[in-house]
Protein backbone atom coordinates (compact mmCIF):
# COMPACT_ATOMS: atom_id res chain seq x y z
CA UNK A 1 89.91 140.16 113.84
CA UNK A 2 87.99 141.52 111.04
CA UNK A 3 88.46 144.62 109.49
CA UNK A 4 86.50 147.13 106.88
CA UNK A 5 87.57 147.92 103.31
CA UNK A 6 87.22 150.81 101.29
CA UNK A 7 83.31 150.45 100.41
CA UNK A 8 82.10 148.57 103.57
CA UNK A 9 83.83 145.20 102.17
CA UNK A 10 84.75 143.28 104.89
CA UNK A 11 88.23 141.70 105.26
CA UNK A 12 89.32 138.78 107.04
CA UNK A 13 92.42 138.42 109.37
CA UNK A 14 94.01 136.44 107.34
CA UNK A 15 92.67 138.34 104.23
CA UNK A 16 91.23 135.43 102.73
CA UNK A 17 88.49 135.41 99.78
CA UNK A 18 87.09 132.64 97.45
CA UNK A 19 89.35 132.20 94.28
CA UNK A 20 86.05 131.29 91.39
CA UNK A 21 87.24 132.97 88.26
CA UNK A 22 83.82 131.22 86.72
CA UNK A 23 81.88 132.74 88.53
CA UNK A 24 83.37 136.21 89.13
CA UNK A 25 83.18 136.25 85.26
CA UNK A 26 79.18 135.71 86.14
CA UNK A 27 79.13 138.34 88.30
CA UNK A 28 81.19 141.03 86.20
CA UNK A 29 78.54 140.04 83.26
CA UNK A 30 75.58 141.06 85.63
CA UNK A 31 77.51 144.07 86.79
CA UNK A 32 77.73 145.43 83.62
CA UNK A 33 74.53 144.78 82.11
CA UNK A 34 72.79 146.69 85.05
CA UNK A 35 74.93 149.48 84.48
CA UNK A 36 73.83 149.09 80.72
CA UNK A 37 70.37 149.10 81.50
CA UNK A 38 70.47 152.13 83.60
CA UNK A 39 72.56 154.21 81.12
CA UNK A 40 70.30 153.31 77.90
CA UNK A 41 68.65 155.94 76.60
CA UNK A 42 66.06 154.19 74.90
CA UNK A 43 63.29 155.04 77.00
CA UNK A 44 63.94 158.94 76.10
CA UNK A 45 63.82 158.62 72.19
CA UNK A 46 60.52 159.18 71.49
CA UNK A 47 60.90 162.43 73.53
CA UNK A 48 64.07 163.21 71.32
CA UNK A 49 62.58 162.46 68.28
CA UNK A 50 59.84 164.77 69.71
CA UNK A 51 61.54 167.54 70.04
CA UNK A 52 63.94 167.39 66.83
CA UNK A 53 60.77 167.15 64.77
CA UNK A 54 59.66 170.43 66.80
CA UNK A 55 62.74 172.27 66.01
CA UNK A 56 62.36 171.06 61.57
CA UNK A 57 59.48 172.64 61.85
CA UNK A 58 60.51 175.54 63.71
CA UNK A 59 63.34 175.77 61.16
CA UNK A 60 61.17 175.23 58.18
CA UNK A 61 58.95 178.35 59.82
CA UNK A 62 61.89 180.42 60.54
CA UNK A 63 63.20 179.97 56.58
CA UNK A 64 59.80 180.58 55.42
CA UNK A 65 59.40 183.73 57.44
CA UNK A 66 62.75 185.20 57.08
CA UNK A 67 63.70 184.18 53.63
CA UNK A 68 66.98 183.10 55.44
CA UNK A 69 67.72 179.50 55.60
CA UNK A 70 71.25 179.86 57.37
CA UNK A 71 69.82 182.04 59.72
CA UNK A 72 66.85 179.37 60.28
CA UNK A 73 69.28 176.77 61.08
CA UNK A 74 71.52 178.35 63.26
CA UNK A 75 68.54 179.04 65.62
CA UNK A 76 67.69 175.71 65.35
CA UNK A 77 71.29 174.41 66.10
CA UNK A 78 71.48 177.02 69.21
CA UNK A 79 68.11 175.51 70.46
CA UNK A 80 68.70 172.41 70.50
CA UNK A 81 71.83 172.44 72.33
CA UNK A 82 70.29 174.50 75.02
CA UNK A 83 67.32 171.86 75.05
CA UNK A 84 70.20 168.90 74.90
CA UNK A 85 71.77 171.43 77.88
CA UNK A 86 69.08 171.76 79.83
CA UNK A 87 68.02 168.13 79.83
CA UNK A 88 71.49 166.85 80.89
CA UNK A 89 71.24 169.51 83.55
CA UNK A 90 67.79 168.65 85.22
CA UNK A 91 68.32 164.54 84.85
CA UNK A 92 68.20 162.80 87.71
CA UNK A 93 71.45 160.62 88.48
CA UNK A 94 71.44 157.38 87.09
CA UNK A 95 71.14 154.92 89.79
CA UNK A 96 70.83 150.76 89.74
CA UNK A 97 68.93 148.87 92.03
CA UNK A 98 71.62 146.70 93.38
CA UNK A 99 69.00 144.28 94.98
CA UNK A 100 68.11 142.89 91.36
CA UNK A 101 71.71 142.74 90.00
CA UNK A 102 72.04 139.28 91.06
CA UNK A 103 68.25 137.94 90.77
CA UNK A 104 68.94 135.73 87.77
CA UNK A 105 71.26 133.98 90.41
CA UNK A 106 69.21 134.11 93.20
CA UNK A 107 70.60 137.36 94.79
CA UNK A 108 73.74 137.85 96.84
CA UNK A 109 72.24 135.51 99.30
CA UNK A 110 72.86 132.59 97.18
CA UNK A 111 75.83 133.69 96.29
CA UNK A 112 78.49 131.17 98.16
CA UNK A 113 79.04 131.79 101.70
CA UNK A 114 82.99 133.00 101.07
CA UNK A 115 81.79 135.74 98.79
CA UNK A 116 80.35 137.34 102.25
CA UNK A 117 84.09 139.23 102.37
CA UNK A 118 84.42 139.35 97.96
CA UNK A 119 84.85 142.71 96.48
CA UNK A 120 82.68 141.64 93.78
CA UNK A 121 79.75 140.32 95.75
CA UNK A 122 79.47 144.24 97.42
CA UNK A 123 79.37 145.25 94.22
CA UNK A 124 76.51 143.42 92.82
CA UNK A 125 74.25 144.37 95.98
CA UNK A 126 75.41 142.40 99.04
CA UNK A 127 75.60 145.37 101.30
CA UNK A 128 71.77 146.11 100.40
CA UNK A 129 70.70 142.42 100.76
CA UNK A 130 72.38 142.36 104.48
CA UNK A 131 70.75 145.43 105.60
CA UNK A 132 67.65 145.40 103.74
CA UNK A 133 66.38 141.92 103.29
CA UNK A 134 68.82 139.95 105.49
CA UNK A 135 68.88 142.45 108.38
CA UNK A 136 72.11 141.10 109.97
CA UNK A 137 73.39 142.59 113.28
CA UNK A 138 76.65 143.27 113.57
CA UNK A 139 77.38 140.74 115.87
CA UNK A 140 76.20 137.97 113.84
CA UNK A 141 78.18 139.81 110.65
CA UNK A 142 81.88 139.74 112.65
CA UNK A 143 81.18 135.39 113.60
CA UNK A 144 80.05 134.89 109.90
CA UNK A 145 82.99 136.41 108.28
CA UNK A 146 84.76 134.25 110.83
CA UNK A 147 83.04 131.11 109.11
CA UNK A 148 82.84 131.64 105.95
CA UNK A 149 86.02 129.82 104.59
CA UNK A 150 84.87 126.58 105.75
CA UNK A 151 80.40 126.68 105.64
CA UNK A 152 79.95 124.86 102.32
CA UNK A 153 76.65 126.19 101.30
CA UNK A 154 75.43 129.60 100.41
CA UNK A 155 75.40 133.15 102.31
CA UNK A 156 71.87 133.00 103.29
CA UNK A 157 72.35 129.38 105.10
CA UNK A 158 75.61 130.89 107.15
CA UNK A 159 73.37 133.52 108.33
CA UNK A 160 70.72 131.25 109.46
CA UNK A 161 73.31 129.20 111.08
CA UNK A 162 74.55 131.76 112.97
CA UNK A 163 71.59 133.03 114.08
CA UNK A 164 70.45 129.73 115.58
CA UNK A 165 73.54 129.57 117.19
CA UNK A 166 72.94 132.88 118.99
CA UNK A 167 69.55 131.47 119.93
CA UNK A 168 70.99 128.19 121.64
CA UNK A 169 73.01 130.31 123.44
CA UNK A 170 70.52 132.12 124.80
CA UNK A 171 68.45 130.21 125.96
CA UNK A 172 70.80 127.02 127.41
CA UNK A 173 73.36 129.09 129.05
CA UNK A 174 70.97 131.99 130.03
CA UNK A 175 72.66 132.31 133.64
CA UNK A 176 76.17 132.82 132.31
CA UNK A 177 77.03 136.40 133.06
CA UNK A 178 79.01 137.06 129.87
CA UNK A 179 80.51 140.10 128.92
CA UNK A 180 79.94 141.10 125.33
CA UNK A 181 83.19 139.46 123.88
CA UNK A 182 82.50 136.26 126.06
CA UNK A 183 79.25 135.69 124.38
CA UNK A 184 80.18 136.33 120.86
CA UNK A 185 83.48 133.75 121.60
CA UNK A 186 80.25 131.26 123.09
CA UNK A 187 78.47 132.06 120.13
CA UNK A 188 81.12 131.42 117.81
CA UNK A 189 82.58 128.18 119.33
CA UNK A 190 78.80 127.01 118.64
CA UNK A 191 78.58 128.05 115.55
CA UNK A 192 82.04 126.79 114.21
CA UNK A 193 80.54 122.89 116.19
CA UNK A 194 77.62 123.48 113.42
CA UNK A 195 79.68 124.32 110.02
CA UNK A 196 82.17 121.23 111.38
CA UNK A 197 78.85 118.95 111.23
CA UNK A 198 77.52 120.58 107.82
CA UNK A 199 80.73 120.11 106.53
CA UNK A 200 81.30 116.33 107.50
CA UNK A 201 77.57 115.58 106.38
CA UNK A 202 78.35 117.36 102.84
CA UNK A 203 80.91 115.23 102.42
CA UNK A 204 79.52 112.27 103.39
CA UNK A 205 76.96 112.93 100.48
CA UNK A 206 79.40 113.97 98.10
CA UNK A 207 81.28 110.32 98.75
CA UNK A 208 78.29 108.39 98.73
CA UNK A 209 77.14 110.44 95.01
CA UNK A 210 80.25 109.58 93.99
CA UNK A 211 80.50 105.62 95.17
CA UNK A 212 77.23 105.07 93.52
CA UNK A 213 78.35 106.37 90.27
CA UNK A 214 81.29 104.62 90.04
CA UNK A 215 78.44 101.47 91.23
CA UNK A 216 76.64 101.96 88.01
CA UNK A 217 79.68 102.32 85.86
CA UNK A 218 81.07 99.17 86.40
């Protein structure tokens, strides 16, 4: 039975995830330059510069006026830590769009389909791309994470699978009065037929790729 993590991540019941140090490296890297992006400050230096040019020449003033250059530049200290104060203060929080983490790969849709219950793939924006792009019911979630060790593609063509499975269901064995947990179980043993098929026809191409490469080395 599946259950919830801490942060949403779903677990298997055999606590299974995909073991790709490659590409977990990948996704760390695009992790971390999000967070990057969000936290430069380059986009606020011309208002800095701004303002410390504001408080020279409030300084200059100040030592002009007063004949008191310490006095001028303790002002113009105490301002602009109350400026630097009151910035930090009425800054919105920093916050990354999790939905374009992942776009140089594709998106956590394309991510492959095991990385449906990796820690790493909710943190890179798969729990926006299943509610927000993806839409998947909760229903079709629980018989994906049941699949996912074995579908050979990507997250996005699990989903689909599913789905289509749940269609089939409905409308060849529409006079079976299921319960809930009868149709899932129908829906799953459909589904699991499908990723047996993709699976056998994968490898079928994989064996013929590699039989005519061996072909054209010899």
């Amino acid at each position: 039975m599946t259950k919830v993590a801490a942060g949403g991540v779903p677990v298997r019941h055999d606590h299974w995830k995909p073991v790709n140090p490659q590409l977990d490296s990948v996704i760390r890297k695009y992790i971390d330059e999000a967070r990057r992006t969000v936290s430069d400050t380059t986009g606020n230096s011309a208002t800095l510069t701004g303002g410390a040019l504001v408080l020279v020449g409030l300084g200059l003033v100040l030592a002009i006026g007063t004949g008191n250059p310490v006095l001028a530049i303790a002002l113009a200290v105490v301002l602009a830590l109350g400026g630097m104060a009151y910035t930090g203060l009425r800054s919105p929080p920093l916050e990354v769009d999790q939905l374009r983490i992942l776009r140089p790969l594709g998106g956590p849709g394309n991510l492959p389909a095991g990385y449906l219950v990796h820690p790493l793939a909710w943190r890179a924006g798969m729990p926006e791309y299943l509610t927000e792009v993806a839409r998947v019911p909760e229903r079709r979630m629980r018989i994906a994470v049941e699949l996912c060790h074995r579908h050979p593609g990507a997250v996005v063509d699990l989903l689909r699978m599913v789905e289509r499975a749940e269609w089939f269901v409905a409308e060849n064995k529409p006079g079976h009065d299921f319960t809930e947990a009868g149709r899932e179980a129908e829906i799953l043993a459909v589904a699991t037929q499908d990723v047996e098929e993709h699976v056998r026809r994968v490898s079928a191409l994989a064996s013929g790729k590699k039989a005519k490469k061996k072909k054209r080395l010899v």
